[in-house]
C-alpha atoms as a PDB file:
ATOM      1  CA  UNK A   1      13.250  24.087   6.625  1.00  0.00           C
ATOM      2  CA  UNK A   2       9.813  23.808   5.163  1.00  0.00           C
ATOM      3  CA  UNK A   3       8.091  25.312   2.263  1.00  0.00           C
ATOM      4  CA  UNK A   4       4.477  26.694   1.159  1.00  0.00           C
ATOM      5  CA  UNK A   5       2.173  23.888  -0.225  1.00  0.00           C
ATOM      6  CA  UNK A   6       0.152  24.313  -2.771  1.00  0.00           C
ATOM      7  CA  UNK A   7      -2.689  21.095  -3.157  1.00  0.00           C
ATOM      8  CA  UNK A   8      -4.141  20.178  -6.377  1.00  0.00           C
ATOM      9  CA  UNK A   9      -6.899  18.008  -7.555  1.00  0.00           C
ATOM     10  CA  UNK A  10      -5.874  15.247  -9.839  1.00  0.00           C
ATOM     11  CA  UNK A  11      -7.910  12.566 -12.397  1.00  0.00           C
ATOM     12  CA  UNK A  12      -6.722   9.701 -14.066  1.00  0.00           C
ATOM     13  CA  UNK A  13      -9.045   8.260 -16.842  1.00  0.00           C
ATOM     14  CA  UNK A  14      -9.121   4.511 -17.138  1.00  0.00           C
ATOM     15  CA  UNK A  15     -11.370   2.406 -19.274  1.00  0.00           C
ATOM     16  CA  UNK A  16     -13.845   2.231 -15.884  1.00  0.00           C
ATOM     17  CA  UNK A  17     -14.243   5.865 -15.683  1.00  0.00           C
ATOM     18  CA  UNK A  18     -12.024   8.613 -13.414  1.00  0.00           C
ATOM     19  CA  UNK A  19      -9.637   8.223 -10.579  1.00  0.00           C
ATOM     20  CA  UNK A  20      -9.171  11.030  -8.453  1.00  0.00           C
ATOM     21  CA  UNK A  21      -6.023  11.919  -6.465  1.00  0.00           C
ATOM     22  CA  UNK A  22      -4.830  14.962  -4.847  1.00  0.00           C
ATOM     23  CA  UNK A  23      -0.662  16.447  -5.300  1.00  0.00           C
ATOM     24  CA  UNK A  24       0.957  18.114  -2.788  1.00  0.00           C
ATOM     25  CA  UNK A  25       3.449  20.730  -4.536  1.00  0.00           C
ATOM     26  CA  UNK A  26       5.881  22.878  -1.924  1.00  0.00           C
ATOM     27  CA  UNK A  27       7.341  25.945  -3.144  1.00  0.00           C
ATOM     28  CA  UNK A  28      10.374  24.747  -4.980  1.00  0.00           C
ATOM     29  CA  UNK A  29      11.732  24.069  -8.330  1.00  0.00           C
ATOM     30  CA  UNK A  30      11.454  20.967 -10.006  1.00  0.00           C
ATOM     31  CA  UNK A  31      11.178  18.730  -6.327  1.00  0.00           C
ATOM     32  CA  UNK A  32      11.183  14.753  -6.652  1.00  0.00           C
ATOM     33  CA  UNK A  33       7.682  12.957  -6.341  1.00  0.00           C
ATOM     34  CA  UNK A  34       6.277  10.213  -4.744  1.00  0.00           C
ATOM     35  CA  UNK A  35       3.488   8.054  -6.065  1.00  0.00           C
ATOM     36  CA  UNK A  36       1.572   6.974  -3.014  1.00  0.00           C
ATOM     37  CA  UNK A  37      -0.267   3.981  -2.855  1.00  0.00           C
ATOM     38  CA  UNK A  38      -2.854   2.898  -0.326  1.00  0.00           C
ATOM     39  CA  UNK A  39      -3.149  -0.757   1.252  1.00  0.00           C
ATOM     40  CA  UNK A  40      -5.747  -2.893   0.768  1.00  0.00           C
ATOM     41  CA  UNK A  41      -9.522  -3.516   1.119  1.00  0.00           C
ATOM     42  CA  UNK A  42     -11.619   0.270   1.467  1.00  0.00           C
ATOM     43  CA  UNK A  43      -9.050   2.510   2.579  1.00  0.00           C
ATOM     44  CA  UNK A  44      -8.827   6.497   0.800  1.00  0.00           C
ATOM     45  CA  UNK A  45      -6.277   8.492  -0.005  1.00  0.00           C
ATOM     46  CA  UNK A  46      -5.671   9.575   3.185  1.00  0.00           C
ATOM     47  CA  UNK A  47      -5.073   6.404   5.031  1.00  0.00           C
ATOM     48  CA  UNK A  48      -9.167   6.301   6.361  1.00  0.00           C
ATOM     49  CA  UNK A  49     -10.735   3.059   6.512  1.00  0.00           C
ATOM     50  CA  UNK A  50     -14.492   4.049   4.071  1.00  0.00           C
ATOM     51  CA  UNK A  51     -17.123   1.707   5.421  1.00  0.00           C
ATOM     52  CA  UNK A  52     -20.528   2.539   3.578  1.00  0.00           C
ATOM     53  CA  UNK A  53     -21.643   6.371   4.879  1.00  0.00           C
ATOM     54  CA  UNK A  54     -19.185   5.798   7.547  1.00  0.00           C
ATOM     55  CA  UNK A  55     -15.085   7.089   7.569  1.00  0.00           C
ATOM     56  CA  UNK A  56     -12.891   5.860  10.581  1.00  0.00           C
ATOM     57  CA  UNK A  57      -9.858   8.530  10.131  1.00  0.00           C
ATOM     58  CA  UNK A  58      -5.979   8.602  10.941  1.00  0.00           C
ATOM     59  CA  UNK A  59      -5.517  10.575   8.139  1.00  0.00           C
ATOM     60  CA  UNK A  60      -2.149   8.693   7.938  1.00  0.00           C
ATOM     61  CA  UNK A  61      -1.210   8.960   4.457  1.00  0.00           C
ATOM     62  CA  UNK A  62      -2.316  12.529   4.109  1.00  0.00           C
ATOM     63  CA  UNK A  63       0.201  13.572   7.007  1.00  0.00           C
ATOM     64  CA  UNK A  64       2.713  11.321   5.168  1.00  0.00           C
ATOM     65  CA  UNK A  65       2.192  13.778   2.308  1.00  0.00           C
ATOM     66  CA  UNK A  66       1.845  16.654   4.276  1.00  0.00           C
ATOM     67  CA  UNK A  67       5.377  16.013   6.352  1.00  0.00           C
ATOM     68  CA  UNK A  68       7.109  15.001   2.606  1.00  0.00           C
ATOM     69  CA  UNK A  69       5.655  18.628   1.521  1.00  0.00           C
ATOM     70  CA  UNK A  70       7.188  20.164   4.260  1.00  0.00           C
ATOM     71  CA  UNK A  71      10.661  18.873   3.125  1.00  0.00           C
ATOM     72  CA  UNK A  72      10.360  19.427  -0.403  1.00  0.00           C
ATOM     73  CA  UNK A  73       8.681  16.713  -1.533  1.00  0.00           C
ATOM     74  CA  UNK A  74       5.809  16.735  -3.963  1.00  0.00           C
ATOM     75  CA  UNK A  75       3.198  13.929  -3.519  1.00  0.00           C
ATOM     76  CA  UNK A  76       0.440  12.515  -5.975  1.00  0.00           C
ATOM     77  CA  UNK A  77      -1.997  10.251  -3.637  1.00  0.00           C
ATOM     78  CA  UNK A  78      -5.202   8.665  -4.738  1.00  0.00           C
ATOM     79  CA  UNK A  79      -8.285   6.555  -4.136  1.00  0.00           C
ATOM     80  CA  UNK A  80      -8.154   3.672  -5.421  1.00  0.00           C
ATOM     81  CA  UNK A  81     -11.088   2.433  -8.396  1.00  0.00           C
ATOM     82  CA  UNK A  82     -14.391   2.000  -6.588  1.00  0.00           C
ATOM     83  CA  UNK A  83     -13.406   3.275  -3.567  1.00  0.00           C
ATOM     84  CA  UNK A  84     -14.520   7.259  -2.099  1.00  0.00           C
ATOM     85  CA  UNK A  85     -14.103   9.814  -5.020  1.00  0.00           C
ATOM     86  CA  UNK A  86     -13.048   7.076  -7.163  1.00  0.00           C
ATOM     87  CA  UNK A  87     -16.208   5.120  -5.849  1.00  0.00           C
ATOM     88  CA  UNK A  88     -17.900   5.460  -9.914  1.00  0.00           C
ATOM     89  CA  UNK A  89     -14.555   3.807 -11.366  1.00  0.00           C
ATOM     90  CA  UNK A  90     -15.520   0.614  -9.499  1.00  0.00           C
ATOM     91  CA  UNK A  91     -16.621  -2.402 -11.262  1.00  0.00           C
ATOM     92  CA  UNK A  92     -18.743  -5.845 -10.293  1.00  0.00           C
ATOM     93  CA  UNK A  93     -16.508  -7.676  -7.851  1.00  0.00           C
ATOM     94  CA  UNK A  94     -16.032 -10.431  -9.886  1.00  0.00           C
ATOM     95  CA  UNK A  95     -14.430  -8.732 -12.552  1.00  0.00           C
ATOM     96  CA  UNK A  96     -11.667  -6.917 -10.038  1.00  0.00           C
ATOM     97  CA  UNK A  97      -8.391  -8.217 -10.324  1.00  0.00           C
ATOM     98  CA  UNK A  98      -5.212  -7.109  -8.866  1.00  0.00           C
ATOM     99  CA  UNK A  99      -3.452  -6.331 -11.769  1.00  0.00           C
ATOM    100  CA  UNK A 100      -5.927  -3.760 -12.328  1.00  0.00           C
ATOM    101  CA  UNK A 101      -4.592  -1.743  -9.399  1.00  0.00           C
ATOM    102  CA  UNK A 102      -1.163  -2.247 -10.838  1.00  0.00           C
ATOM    103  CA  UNK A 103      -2.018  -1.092 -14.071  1.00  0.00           C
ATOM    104  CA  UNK A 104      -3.591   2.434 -12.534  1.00  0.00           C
ATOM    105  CA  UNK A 105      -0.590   2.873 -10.222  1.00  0.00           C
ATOM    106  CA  UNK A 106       1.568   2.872 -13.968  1.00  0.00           C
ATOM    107  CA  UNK A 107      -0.497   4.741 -15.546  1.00  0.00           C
ATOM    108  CA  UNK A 108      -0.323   6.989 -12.738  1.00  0.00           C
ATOM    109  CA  UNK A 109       3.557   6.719 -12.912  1.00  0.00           C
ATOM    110  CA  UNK A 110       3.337   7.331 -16.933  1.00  0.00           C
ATOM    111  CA  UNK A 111       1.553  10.567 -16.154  1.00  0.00           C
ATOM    112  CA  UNK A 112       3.976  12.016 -13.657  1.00  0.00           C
ATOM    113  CA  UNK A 113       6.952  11.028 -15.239  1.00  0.00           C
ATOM    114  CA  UNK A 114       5.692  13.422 -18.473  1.00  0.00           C
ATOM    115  CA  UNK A 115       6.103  16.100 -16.299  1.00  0.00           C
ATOM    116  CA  UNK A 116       9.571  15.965 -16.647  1.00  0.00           C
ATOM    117  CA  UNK A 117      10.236  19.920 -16.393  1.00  0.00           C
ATOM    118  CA  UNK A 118       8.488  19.960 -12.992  1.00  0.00           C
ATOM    119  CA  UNK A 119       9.991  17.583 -11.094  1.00  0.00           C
ATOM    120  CA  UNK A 120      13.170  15.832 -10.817  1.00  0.00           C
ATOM    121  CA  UNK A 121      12.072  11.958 -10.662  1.00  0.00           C
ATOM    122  CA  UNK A 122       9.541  10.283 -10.088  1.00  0.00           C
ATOM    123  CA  UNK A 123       9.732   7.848  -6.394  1.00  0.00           C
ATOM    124  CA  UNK A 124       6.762   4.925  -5.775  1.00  0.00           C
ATOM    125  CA  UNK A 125       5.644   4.207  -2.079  1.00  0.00           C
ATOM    126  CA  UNK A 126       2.981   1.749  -1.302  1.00  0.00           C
ATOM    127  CA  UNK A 127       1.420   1.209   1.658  1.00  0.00           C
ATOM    128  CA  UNK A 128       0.582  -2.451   3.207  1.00  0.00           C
ATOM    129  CA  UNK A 129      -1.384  -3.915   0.089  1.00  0.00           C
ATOM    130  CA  UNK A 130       0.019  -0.853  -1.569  1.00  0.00           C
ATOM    131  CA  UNK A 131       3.864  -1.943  -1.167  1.00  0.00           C
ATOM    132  CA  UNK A 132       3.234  -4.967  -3.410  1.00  0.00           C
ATOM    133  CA  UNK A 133       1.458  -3.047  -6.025  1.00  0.00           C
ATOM    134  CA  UNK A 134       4.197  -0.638  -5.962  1.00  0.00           C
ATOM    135  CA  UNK A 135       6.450  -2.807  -6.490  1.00  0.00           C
ATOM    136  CA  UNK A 136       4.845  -4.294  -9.337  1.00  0.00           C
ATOM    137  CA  UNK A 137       4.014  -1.248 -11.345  1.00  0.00           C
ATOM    138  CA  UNK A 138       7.837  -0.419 -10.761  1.00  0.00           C
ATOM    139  CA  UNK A 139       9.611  -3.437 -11.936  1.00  0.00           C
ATOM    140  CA  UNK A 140      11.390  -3.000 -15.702  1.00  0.00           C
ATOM    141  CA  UNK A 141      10.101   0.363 -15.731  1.00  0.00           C
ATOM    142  CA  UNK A 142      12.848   3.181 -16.242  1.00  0.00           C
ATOM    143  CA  UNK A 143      10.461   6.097 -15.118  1.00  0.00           C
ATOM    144  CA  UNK A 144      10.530   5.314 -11.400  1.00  0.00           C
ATOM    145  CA  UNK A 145      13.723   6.339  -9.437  1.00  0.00           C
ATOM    146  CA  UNK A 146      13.354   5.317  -6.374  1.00  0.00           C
ATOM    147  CA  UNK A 147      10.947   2.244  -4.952  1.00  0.00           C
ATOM    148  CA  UNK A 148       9.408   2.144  -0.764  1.00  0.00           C
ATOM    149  CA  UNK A 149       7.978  -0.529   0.721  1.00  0.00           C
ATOM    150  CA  UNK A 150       6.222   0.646   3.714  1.00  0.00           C
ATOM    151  CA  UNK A 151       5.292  -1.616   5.869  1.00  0.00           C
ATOM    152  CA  UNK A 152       4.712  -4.178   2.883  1.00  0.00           C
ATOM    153  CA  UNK A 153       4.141  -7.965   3.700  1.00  0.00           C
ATOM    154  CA  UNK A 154       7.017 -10.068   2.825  1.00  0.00           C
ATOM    155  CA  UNK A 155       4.872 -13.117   2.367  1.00  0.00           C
ATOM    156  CA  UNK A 156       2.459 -14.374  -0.239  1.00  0.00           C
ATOM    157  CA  UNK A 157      -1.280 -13.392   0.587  1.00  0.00           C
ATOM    158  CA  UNK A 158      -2.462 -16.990   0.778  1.00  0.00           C
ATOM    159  CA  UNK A 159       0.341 -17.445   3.212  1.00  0.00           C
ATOM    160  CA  UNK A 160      -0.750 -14.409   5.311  1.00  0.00           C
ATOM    161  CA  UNK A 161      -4.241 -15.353   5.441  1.00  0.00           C
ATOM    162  CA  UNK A 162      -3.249 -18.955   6.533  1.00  0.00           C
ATOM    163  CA  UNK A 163      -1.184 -17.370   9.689  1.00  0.00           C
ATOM    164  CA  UNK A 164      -3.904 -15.287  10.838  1.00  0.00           C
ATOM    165  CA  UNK A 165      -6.608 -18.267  10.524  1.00  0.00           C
ATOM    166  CA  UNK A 166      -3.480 -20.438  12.460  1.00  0.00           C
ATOM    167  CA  UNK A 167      -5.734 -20.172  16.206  1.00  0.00           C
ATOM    168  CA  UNK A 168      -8.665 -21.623  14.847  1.00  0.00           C
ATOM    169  CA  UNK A 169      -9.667 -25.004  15.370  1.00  0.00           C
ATOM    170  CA  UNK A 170      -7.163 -27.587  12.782  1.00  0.00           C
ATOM    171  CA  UNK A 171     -10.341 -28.876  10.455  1.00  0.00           C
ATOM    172  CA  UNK A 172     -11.077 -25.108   9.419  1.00  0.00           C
ATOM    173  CA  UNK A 173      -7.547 -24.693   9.163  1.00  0.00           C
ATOM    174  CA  UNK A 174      -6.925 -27.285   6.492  1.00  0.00           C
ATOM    175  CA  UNK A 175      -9.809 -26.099   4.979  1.00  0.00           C
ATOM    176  CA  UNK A 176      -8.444 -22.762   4.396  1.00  0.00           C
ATOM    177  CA  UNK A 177      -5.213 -24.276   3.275  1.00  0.00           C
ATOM    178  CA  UNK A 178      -7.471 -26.232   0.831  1.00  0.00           C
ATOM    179  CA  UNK A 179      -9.199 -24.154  -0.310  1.00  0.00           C
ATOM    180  CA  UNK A 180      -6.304 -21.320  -0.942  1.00  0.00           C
ATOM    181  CA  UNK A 181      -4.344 -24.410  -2.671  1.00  0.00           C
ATOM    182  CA  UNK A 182      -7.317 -24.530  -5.489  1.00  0.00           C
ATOM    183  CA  UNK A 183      -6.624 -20.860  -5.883  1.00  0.00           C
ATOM    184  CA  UNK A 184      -3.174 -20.748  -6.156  1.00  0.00           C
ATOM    185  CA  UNK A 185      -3.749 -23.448  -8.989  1.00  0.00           C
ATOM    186  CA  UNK A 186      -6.588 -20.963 -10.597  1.00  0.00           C
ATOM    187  CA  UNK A 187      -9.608 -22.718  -9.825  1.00  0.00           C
ATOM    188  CA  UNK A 188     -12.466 -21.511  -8.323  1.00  0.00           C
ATOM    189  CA  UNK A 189     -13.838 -23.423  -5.062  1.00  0.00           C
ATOM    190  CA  UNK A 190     -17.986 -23.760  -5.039  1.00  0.00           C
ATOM    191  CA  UNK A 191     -18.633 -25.437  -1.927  1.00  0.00           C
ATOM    192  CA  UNK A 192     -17.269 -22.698   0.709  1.00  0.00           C
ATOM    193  CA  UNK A 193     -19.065 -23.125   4.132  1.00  0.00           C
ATOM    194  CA  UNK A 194     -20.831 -20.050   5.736  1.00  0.00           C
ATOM    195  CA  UNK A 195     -18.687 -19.438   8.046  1.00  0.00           C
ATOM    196  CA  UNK A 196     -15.956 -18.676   5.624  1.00  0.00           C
ATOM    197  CA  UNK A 197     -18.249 -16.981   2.792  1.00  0.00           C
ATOM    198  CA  UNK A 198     -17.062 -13.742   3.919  1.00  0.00           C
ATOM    199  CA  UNK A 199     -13.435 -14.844   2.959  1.00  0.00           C
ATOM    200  CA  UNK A 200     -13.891 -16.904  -0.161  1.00  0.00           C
ATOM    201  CA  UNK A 201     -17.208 -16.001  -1.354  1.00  0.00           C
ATOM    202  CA  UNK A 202     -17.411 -16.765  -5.454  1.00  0.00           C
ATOM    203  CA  UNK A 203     -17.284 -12.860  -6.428  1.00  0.00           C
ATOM    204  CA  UNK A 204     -14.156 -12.472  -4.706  1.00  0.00           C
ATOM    205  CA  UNK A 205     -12.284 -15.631  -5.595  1.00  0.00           C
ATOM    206  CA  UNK A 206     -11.347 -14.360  -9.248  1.00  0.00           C
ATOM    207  CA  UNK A 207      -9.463 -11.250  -7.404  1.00  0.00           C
ATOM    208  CA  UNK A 208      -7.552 -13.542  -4.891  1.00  0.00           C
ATOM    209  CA  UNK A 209      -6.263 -16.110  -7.776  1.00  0.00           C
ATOM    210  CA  UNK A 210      -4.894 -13.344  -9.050  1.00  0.00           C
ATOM    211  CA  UNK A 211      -3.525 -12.022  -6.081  1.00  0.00           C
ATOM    212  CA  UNK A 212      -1.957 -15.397  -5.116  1.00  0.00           C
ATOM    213  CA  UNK A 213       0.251 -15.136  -7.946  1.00  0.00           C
ATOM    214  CA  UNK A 214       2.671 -12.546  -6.491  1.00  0.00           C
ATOM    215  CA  UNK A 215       5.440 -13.068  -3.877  1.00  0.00           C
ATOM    216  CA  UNK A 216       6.474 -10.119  -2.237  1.00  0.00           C
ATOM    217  CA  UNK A 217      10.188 -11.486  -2.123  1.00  0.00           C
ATOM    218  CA  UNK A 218      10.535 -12.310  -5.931  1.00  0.00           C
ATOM    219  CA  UNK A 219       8.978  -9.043  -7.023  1.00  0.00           C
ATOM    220  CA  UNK A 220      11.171  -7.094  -5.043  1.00  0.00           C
ATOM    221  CA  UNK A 221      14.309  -8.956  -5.643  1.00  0.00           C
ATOM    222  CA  UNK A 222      13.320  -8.480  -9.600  1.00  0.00           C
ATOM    223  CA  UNK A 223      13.454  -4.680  -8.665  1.00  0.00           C
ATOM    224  CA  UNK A 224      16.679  -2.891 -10.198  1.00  0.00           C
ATOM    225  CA  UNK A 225      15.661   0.291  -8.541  1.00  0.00           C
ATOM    226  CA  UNK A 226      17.014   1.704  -5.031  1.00  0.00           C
ATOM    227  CA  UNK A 227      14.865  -0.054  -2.666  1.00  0.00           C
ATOM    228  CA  UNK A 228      13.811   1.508   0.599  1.00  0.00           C
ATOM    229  CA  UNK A 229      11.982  -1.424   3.105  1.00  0.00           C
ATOM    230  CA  UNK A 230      10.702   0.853   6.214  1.00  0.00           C
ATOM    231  CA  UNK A 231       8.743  -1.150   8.748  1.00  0.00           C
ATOM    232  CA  UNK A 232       7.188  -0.045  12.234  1.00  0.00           C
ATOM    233  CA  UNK A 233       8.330  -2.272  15.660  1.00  0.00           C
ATOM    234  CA  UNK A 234       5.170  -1.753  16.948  1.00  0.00           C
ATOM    235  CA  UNK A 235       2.940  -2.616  14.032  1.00  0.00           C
ATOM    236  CA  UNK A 236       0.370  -5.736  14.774  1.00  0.00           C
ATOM    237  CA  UNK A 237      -0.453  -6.522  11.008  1.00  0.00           C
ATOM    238  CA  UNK A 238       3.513  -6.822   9.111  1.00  0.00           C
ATOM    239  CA  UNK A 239       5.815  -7.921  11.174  1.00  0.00           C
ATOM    240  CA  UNK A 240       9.732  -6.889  11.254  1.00  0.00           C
ATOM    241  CA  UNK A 241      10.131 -10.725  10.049  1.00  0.00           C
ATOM    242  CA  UNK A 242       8.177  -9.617   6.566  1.00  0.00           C
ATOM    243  CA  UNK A 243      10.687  -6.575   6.079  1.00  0.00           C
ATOM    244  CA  UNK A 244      13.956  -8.974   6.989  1.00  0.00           C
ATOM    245  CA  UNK A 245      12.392 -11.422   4.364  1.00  0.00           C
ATOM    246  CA  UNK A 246      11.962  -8.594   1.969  1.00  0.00           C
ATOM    247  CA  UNK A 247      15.631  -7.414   2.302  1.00  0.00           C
ATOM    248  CA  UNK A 248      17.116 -10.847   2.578  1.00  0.00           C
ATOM    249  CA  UNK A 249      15.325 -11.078  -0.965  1.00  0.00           C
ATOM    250  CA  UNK A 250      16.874  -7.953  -2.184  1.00  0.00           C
ATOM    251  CA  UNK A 251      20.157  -7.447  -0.556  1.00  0.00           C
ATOM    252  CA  UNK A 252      20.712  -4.160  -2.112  1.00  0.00           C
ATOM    253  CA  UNK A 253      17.616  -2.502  -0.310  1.00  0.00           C
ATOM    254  CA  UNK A 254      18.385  -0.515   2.383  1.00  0.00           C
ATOM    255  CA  UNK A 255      15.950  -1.612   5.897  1.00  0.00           C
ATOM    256  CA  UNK A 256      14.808   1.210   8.416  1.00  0.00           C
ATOM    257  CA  UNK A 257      13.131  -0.219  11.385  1.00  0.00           C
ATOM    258  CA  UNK A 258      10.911   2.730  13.126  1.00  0.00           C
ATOM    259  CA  UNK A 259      10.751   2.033  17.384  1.00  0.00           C
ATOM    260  CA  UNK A 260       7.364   2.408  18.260  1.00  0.00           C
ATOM    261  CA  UNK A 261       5.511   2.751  15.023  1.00  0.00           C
ATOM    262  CA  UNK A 262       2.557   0.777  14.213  1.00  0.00           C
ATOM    263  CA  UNK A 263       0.502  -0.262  10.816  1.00  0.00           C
ATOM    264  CA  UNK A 264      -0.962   3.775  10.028  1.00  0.00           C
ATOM    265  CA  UNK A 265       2.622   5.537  11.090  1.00  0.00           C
ATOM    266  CA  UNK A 266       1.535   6.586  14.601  1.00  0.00           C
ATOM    267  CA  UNK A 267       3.238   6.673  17.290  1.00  0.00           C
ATOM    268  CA  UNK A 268       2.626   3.205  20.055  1.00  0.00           C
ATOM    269  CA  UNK A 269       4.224   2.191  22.381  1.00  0.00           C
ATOM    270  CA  UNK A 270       2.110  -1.720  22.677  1.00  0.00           C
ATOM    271  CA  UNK A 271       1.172  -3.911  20.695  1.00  0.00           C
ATOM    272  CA  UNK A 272      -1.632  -4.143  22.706  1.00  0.00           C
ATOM    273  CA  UNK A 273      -5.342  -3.873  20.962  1.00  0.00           C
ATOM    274  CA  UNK A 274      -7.331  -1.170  22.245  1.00  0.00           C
ATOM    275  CA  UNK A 275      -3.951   0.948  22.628  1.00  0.00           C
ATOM    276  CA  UNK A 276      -3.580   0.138  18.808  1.00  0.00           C
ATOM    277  CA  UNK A 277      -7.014   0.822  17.675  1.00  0.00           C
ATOM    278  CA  UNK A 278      -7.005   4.369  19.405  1.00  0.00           C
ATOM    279  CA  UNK A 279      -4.639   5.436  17.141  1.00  0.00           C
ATOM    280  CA  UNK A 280      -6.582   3.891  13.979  1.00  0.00           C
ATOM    281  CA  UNK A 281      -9.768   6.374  14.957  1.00  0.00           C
ATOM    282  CA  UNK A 282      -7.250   9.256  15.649  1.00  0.00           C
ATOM    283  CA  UNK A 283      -7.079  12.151  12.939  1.00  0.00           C
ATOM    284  CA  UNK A 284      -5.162  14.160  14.680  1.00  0.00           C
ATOM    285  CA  UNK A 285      -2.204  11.774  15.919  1.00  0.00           C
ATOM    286  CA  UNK A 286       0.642  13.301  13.436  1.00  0.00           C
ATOM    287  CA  UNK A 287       2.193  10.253  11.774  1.00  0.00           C
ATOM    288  CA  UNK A 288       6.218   8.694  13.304  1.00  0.00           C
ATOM    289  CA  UNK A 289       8.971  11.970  12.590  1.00  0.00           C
ATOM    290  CA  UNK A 290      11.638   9.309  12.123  1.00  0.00           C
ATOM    291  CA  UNK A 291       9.471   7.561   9.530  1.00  0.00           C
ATOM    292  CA  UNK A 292       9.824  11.383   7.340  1.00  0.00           C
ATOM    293  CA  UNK A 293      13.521  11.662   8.307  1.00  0.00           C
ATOM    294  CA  UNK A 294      14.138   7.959   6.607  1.00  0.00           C
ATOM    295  CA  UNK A 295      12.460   8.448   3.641  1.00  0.00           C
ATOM    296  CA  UNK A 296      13.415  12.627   2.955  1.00  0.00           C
ATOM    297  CA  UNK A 297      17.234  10.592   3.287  1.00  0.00           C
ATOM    298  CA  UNK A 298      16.399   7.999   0.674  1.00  0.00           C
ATOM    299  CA  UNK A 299      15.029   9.918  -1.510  1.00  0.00           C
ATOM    300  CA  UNK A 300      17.502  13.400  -1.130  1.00  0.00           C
ATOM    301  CA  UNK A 301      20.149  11.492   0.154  1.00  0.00           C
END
């Protein structure tokens, strides 16, 4: 059964100026809502990947909220501070840290959560990046219901960013360790090669100390919340290992494992690369069926 959908513009005001969002409402009374929250570096609302003038669309996370909709499940989704209609909320680089995205995504949970005559609780689902922050803004806090990690990394980001540097040559791989062990221990590194810049330039160093501080595995096993971990066989960027970790950390959670669904929810049957990347340029590629059954479950159970 599905129901009319009404969409609504949102803003949030922060000290840096407006974030704007978008909330899905179907046609029923007083339906559950999910905070969603994108992953990390210039992606929208929607899931799109915002580079400069130019958009590279899946439109993921807007069919996420679209398919919730159609099972009677409001939605509040937003861009993120300094990034699309959000884009004047952004600050210098330097001064971006990632508790500031956890501090929107509770003041975001604060506002829905007043609106306690319209819906019926209030559920938090982040996205890659997004999981963590999810997770954070949810700990201790009484307003959220329900917590989903989809396809959330079960690892430290310093530890991430180590595996994916693991093929290159072993000098610039102690280097990166070397360099992320300074940051862990909150100091800044001056002398970063060029060839790394884009990585660990100075602006962005502040942001990734305080990124480094968070474990995926003892934030979520902090969580007293019902814990959904949802994680695509098929997806290149979090593996299945980084949900198992995640759960093995929690116990409680509950783990759904989607066959052939990659990092933005579509459908793929390889983990090959140009079969991937044709469904990250794809806005019309609905996002996994199975991946709306598991959460409409979890959260209407």
């Amino acid at each position: 059964m599905s129901w009319a959908v009404e969409e609504r513009p949102v803003s949030l005001e922060i000290p840096a100026g407006e974030i704007k969002g978008k909330m899905l409402l179907p046609d029923v009374e007083t339906p559950p809502v999910v905070l969603i929250i994108a992953g990390s570096g210039p992606t929208d609302m929607d899931g799109n990947t915002v580079l400069g003038a130019v958009t590279i669309k899946n439109n993921s996370l807007k069919f996420l909220a679209e398919g919730l909709a159609e099972r009677g499940i409001a939605s509040l989704r937003y861009d993120k501070r300094g990034i699309a209609s959000s884009a004047a909320a952004g600050q210098v680089e330097a001064d971006l840290r990632f508790d500031d995205y956890v501090a929107d995504a509770r003041a975001w949970i604060d506002s829905l959560a007043q609106e306690k005559a319209r819906f019926s609780g209030v559920y938090v689902l982040g996205h890659s990046e997004g999981a963590l922050i999810g997770m954070l803004a949810s700990a201790g806090n009484e307003q959220v219901k329900g917590v989903i990690s989809l396809a959330g990394a079960g690892r430290p980001a310093y530890e991430i960013i180590e595996r994916q540097m693991s093929g290159q040559p072993a000098a610039v791989c102690q280097l990166v360790k070397s360099v992320n062990d300074s940051l862990r221990a909150g100091k800044t590194v001056t002398d970063i090669p060029v060839g790394l810049m884009a990585l660990y330039r100075p602006s962005v160093q502040p942001y990734l100390i305080s990124w480094y501080r968070y474990n995926p595995q003892t934030v979520v096993a902090g969580l007293e919340q019902p814990v959904l971990i949802v994680q695509g066989d098929k997806d290149i960027q979090v593996s299945v290992e980084d949900a198992q970790l995640l759960k093995k950390a929690q116990p409680r959670a509950t783990i759904e494992l989607v066959e052939n669904m990659n990092h933005v929810l579509k459908r793929c049957e390889s983990t090959e690369v140009n079969e991937q990347q044709s469904t990250y340029a794809n806005p019309d590629l609905p996002v996994m069926k199975n991946l709306l059954d598991v959460i409409d479950k979890f959260i209407k159970p």
